[in-house]
Protein backbone atom coordinates (compact mmCIF):
# COMPACT_ATOMS: atom_id res chain seq x y z
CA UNK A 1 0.00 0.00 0.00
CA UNK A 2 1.33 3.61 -0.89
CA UNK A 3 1.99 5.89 1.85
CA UNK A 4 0.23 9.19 1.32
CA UNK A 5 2.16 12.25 1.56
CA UNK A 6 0.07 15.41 4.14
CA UNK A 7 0.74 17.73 1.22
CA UNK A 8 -0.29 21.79 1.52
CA UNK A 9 -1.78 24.33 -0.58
CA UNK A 10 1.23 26.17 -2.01
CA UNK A 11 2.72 22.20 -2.21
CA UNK A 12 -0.18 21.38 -4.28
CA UNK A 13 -0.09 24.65 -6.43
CA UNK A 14 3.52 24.33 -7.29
CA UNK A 15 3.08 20.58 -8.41
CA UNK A 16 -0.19 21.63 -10.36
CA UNK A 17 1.70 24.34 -12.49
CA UNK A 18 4.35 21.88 -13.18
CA UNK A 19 2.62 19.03 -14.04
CA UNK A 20 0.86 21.20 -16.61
CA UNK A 21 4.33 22.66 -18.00
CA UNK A 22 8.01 21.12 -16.57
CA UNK A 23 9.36 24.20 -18.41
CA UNK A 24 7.72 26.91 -15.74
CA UNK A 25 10.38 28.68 -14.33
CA UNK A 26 10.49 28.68 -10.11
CA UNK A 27 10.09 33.00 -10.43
CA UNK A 28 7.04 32.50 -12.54
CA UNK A 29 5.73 29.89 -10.34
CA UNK A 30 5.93 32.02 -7.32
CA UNK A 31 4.64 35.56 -8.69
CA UNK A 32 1.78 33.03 -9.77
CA UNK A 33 1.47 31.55 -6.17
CA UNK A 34 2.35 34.37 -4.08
CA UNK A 35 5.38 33.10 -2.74
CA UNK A 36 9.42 33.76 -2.88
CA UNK A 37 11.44 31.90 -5.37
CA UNK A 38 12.91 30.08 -2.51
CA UNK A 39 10.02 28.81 -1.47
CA UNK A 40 9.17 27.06 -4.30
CA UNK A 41 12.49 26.12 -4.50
CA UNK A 42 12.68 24.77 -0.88
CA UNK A 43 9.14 22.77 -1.57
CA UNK A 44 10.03 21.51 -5.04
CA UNK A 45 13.49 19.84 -3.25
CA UNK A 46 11.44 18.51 -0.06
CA UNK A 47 8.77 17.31 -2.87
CA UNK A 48 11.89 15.18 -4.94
CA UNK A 49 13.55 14.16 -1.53
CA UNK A 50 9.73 12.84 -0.30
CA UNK A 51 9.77 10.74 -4.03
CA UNK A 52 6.22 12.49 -4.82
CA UNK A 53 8.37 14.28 -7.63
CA UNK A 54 10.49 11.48 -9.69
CA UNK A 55 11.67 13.59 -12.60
CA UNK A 56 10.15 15.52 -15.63
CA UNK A 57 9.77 14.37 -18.96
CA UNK A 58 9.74 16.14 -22.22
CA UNK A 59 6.63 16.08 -24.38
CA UNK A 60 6.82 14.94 -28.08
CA UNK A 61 4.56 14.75 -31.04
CA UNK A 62 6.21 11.60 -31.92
CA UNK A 63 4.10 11.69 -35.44
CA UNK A 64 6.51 14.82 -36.70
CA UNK A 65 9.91 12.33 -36.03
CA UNK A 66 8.03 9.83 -38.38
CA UNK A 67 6.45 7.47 -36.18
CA UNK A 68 2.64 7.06 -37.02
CA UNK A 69 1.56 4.48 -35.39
CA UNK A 70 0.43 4.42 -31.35
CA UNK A 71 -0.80 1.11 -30.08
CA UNK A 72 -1.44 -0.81 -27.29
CA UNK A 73 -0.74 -4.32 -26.70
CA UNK A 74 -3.05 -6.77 -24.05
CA UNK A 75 -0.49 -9.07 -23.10
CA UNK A 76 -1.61 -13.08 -22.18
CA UNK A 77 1.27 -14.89 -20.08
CA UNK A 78 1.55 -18.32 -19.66
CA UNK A 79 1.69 -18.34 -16.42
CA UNK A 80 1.41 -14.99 -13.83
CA UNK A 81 4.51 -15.79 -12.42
CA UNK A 82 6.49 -15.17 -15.41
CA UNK A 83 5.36 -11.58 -15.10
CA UNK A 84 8.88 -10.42 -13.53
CA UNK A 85 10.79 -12.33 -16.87
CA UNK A 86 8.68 -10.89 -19.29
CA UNK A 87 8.25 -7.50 -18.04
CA UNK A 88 12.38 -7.51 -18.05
CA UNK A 89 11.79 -8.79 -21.95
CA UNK A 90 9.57 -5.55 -22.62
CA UNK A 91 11.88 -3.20 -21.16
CA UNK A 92 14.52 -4.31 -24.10
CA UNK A 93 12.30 -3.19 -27.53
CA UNK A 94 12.61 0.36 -27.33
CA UNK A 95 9.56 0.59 -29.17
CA UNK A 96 7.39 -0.29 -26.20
CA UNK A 97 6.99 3.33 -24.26
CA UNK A 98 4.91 2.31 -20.77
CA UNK A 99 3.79 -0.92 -19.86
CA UNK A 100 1.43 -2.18 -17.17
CA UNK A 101 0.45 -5.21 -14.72
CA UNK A 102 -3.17 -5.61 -14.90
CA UNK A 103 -6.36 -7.24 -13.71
CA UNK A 104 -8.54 -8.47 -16.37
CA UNK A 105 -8.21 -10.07 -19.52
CA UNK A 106 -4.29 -9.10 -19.81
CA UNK A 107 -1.69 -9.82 -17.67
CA UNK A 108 0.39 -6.85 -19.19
CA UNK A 109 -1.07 -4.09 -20.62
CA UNK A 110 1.86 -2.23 -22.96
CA UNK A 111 1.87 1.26 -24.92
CA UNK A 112 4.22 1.04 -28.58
CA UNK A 113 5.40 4.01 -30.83
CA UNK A 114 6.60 2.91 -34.43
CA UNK A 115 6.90 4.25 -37.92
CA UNK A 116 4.19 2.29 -39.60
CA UNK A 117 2.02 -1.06 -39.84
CA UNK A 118 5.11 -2.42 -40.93
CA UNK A 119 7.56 -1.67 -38.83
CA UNK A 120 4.35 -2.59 -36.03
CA UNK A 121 4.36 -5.79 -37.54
CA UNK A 122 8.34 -7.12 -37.17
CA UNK A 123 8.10 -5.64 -33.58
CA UNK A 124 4.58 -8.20 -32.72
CA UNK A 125 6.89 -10.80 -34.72
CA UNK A 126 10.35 -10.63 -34.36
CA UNK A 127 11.00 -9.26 -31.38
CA UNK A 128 7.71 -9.49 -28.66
CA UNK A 129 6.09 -12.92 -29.74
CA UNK A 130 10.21 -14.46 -29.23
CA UNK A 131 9.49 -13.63 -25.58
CA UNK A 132 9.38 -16.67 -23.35
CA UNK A 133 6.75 -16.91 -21.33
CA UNK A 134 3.83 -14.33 -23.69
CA UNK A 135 1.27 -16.81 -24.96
CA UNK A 136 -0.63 -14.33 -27.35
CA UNK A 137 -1.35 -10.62 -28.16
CA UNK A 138 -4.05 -8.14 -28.71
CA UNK A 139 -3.33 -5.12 -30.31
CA UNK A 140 -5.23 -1.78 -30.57
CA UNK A 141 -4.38 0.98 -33.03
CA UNK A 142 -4.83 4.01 -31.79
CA UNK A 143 -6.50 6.73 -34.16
CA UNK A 144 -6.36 9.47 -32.40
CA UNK A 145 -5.63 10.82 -28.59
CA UNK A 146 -8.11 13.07 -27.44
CA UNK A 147 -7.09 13.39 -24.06
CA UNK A 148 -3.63 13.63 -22.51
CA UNK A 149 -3.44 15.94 -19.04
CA UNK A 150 -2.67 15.54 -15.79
CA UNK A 151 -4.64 14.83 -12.67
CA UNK A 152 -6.04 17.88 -10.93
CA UNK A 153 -5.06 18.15 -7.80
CA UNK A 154 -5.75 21.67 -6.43
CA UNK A 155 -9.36 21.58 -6.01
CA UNK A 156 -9.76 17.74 -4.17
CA UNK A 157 -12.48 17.39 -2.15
């Protein structure tokens, strides 16, 4: 069970500009917040040294580098235990972005970028199929994201 963190306000305001924009420089942050520089500063570091904040990542159309196709991949396993070999498998093809232990139908529920069907298809084949342990696939094409934000989490209840 995760331990939740007795977060504040301004703690919750700083993470809730960030979240929508890593970029947001500490100054802007705190004219926005009605705090000192430092302060954001000071909570951003106590925020990383707590783990709630575990790095920032850099947004990408991934469609303008050439890759076209967004899928996702229900995973069947053999057997659940092999979840810890396979998972170690997955983290190998660079093509597979985010990947998931489920309930459900899957056992592993996996996110992949590539260039086209083509290139889908010799990753399926060649390289996640060859994985001891994966029994099948599913795969779903994505056509379009229409939703991509973070989690509000100024105005809980």
């Amino acid at each position: 069970m995760s331990k939740k963190f007795e977060l504040d306000v301004v703690d919750r305001q700083i993470l809730s500009i960030l979240m929508k924009d890593a970029n947001t420089p500490f100054t802007a942050i705190a004219k926005q917040i009605h705090v000192s520089g430092g302060t954001v500063h000071v909570r951003m570091k106590k925020l990383q040294d707590m783990g709630v904040v575990t790095g920032s990542n850099l947004s990408v159309d991934y469609t303008k580098l050439g890759y076209d196709i967004s899928a996702f991949l229900g995973i069947y396993l053999d057997k659940s235990s092999l979840y810890g070999d396979v998972s170690e498998g997955l983290k190998q093809i660079p093509e597979i972005v985010g990947a998931h232990y489920t309930t459900g139908n899957y056992s592993i529920f996996a996110k992949i970028i590539c260039r086209d069907t083509k290139h889908l298809r010799r990753v399926l084949y060649d390289k996640i199929q060859k994985i001891e342990g994966i029994q099948r696939t599913e795969t779903f094409i994505s056509l379009e994201e229409s939703i991509n934000r973070p989690i509000n989490i100024v105005d809980e209840e």
